[in-house]
Protein backbone atom coordinates (compact mmCIF):
# COMPACT_ATOMS: atom_id res chain seq x y z
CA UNK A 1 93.19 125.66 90.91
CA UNK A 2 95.77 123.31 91.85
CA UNK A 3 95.54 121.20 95.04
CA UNK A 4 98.32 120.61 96.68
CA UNK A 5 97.76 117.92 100.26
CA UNK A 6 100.74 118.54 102.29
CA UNK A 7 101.31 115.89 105.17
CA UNK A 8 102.76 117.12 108.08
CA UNK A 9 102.98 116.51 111.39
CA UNK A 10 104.98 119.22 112.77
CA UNK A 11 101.90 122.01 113.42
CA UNK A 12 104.05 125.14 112.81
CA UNK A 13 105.78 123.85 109.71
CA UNK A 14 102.63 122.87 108.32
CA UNK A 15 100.57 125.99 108.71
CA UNK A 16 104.24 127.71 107.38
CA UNK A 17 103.22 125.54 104.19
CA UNK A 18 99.93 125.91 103.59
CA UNK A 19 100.33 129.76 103.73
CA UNK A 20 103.30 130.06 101.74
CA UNK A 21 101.74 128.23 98.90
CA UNK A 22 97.93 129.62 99.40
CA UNK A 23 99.85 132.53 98.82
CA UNK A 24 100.84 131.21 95.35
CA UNK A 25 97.67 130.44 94.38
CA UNK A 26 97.37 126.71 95.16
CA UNK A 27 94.43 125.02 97.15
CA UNK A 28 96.41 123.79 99.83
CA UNK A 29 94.95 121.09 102.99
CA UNK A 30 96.67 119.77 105.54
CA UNK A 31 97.06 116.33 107.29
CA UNK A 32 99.45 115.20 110.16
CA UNK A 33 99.47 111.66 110.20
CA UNK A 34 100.01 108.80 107.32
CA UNK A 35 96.63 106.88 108.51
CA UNK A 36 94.90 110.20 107.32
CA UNK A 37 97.06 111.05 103.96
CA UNK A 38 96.20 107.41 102.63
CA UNK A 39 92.96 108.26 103.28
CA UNK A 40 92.66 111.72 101.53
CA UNK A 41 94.82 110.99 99.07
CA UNK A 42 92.86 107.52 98.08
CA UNK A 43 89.46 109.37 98.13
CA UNK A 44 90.16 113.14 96.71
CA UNK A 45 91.79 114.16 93.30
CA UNK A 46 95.01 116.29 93.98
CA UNK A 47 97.33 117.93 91.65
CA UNK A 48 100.67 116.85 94.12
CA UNK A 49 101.34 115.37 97.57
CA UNK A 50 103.80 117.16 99.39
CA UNK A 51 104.70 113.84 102.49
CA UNK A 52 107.27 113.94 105.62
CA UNK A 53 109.03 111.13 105.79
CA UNK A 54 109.18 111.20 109.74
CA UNK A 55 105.59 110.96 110.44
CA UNK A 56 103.68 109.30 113.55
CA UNK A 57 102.78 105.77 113.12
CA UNK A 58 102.83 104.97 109.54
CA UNK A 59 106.34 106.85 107.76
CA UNK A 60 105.91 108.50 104.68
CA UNK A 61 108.17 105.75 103.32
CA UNK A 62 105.26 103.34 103.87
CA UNK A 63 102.85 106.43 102.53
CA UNK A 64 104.51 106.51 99.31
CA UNK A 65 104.54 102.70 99.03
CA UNK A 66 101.01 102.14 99.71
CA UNK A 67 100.14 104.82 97.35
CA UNK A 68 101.38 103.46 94.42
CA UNK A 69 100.34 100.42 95.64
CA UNK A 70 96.70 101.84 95.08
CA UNK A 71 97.71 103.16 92.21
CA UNK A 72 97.34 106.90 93.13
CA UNK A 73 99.23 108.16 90.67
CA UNK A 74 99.38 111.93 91.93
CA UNK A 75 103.11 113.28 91.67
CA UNK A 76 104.77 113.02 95.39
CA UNK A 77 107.84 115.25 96.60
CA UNK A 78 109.47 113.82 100.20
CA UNK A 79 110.07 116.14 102.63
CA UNK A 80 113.28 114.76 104.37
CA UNK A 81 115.86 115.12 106.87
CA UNK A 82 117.77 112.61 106.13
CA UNK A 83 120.67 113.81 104.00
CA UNK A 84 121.96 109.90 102.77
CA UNK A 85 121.65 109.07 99.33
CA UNK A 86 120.42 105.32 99.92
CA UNK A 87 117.32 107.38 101.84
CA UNK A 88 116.44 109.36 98.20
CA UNK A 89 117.16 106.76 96.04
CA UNK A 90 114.54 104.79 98.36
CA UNK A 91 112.07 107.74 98.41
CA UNK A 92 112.06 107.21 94.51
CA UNK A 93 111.99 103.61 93.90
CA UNK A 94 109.60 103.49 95.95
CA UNK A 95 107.06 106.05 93.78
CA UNK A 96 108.28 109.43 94.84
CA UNK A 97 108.91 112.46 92.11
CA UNK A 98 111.45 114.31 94.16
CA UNK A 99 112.64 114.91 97.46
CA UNK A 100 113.23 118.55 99.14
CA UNK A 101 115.83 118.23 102.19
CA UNK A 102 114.91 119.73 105.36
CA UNK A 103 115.47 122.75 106.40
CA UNK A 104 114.43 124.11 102.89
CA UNK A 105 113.50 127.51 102.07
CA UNK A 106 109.98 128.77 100.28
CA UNK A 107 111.75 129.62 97.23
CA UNK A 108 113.45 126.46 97.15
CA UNK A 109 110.26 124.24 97.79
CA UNK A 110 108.04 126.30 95.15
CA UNK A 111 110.62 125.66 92.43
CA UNK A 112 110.56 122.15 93.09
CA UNK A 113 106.76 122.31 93.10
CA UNK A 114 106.65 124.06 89.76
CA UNK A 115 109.26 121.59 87.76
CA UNK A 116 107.52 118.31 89.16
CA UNK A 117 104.09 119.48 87.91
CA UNK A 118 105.94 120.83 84.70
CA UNK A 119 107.90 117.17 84.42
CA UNK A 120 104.62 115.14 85.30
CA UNK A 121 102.01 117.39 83.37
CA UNK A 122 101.78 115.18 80.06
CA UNK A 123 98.24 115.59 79.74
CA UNK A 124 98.62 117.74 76.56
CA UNK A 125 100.10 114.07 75.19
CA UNK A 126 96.72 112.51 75.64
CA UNK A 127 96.99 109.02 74.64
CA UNK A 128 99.61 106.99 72.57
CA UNK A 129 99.22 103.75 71.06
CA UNK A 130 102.08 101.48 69.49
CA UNK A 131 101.38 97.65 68.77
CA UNK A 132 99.02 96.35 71.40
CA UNK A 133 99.75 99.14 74.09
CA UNK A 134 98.07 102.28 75.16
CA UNK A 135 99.29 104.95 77.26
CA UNK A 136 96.84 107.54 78.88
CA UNK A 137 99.16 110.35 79.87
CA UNK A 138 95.97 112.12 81.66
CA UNK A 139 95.07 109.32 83.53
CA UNK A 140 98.77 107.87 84.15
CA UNK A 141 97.40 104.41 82.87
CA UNK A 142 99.15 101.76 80.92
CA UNK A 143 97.19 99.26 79.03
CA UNK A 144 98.32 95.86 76.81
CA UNK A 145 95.21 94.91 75.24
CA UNK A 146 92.60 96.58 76.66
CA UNK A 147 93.85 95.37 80.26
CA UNK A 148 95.24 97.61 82.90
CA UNK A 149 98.88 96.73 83.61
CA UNK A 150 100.30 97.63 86.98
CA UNK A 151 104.11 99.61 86.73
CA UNK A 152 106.00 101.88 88.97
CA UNK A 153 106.71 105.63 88.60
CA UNK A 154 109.84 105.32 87.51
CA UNK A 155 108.86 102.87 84.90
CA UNK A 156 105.86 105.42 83.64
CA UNK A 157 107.95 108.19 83.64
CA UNK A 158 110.80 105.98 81.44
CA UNK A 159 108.16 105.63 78.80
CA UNK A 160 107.13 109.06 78.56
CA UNK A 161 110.56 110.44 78.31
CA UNK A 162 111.14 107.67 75.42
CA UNK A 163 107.80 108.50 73.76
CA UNK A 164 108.46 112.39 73.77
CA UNK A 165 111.53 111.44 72.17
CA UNK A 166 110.75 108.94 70.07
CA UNK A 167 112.82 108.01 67.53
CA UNK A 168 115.67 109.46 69.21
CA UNK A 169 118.79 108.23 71.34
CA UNK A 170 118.69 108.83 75.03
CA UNK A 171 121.67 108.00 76.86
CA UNK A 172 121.35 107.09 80.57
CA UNK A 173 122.04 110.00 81.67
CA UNK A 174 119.29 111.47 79.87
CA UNK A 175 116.78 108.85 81.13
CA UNK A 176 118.12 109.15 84.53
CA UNK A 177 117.44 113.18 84.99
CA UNK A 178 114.03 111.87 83.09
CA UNK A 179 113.09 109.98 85.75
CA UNK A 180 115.13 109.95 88.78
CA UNK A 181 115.59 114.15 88.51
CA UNK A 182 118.90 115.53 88.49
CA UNK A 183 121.44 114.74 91.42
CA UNK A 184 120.59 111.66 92.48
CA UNK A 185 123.35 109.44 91.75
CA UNK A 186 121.87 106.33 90.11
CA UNK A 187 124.42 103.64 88.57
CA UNK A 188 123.74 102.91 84.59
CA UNK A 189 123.17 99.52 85.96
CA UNK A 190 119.87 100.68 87.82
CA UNK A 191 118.45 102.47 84.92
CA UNK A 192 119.56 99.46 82.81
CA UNK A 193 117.33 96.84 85.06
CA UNK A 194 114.22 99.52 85.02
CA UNK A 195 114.23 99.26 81.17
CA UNK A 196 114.54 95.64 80.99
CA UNK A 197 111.58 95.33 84.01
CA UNK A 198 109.75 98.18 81.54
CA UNK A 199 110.35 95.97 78.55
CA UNK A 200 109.28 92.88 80.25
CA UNK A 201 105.60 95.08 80.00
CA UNK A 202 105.29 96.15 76.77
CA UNK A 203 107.18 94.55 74.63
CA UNK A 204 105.94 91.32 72.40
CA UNK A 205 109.15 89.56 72.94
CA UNK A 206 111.45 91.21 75.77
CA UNK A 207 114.25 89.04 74.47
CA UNK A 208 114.17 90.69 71.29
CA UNK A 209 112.48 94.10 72.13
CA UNK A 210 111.01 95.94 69.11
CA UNK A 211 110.28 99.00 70.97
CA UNK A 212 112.82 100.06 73.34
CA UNK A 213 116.55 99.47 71.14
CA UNK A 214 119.40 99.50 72.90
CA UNK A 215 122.29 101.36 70.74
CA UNK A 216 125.66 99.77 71.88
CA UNK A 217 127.88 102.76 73.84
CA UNK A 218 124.93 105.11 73.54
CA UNK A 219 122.33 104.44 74.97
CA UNK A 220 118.69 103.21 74.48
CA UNK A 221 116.07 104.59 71.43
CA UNK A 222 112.28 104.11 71.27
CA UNK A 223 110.38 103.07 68.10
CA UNK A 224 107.24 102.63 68.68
């Protein structure tokens, strides 16, 4: 069964949650505070984090952040009601899969729910190796010889959408609703900088990358 922790603070909205989507089938458990998510989150395996940003003493801003900072890798969507685009792009540079704007409806939210776990679920990918890299899609673990190497979720989810295609040109577009999700306006000179930090990681030489190409007008093609 999936687990879903949702971190709430608002009691009614949270018990609204957890019924809607024990309804669905999903182990769901509550938290109100981001002192206590950390904590669950750190200790417990879950299948995806659904975190308030408005949140008593610790934001879910500063959730996310420290999460990744842990490296919990566990797909997070934002629950939000701020509305301004420089608060989403945030949410997700800062580790966040998606965000859902509040107020939301059920419908909306369990869609959401379904395409982040059907985006993140690359476990049937197992692990890929090219040069002196591996990649552990079921662990969400990136390793240059042998050692763990620390990366963002934007930069993980970068190289799976280039390994699933490899081979293949992506144009930034493409890599954007990859990694960003669709309509979140990102400018080709973001995605550019997160392939050049992502390069900077695997590649032998990131001045000369043999992995990641970039094909001039196009876009960007993976051969490893």
């Amino acid at each position: 069964m999936i687990r879903i922790l949702v971190v709430e603070d608002e009691p009614d909205i949270a018990l609204g949650l957890k019924d809607d989507l024990t309804r669905q089938g999903y182990d769901v458990v509550t938290v109100a505070d981001g002192d206590s998510a950390i904590r669950r989150a750190s200790s417990e395996a879950w299948d995806l984090i659904l975190l308030d940003v408005m949140l008593p003493k610790i934001d879910g801003f500063e959730v996310c952040r420290e999460l990744r900072r842990l490296r919990i890798r566990t797909p997070i969507i934002l629950l939000t009601a701020k509305v301004q685009e420089a608060e989403k792009v945030l949410g997700l540079e800062l580790g966040a899969d998606d965000y859902v704007t509040k107020p939301f409806s059920p419908r909306e939210l369990r869609a959401r729910i379904k395409a982040v776990l059907r985006r993140i679920d690359d476990g049937s990918m197992g692990v890929e190796r090219f040069g002196d890299i591996e990649v552990d899609f079921r662990r969400c673990e990136l390793r240059r010889q042998g050692a763990v190497v620390d990366f963002s979720s934007l930069e993980f989810k970068l190289l799976a959408a280039f390994i699933r295609n490899r081979g293949r040109v992506l144009s930034r577009d493409q890599l954007l609703d990859a990694a960003w999700g669709s309509g979140v306006h990102v400018t080709d000179r973001a995605v550019d900088n997160h392939v050049v930090d992502l390069r900077r990681k695997i590649e032998p030489d990131p001045a000369q990358p043999r992995y990641i190409i970039s094909v001039r007008g196009m876009g960007y093609r993976f051969d490893g």
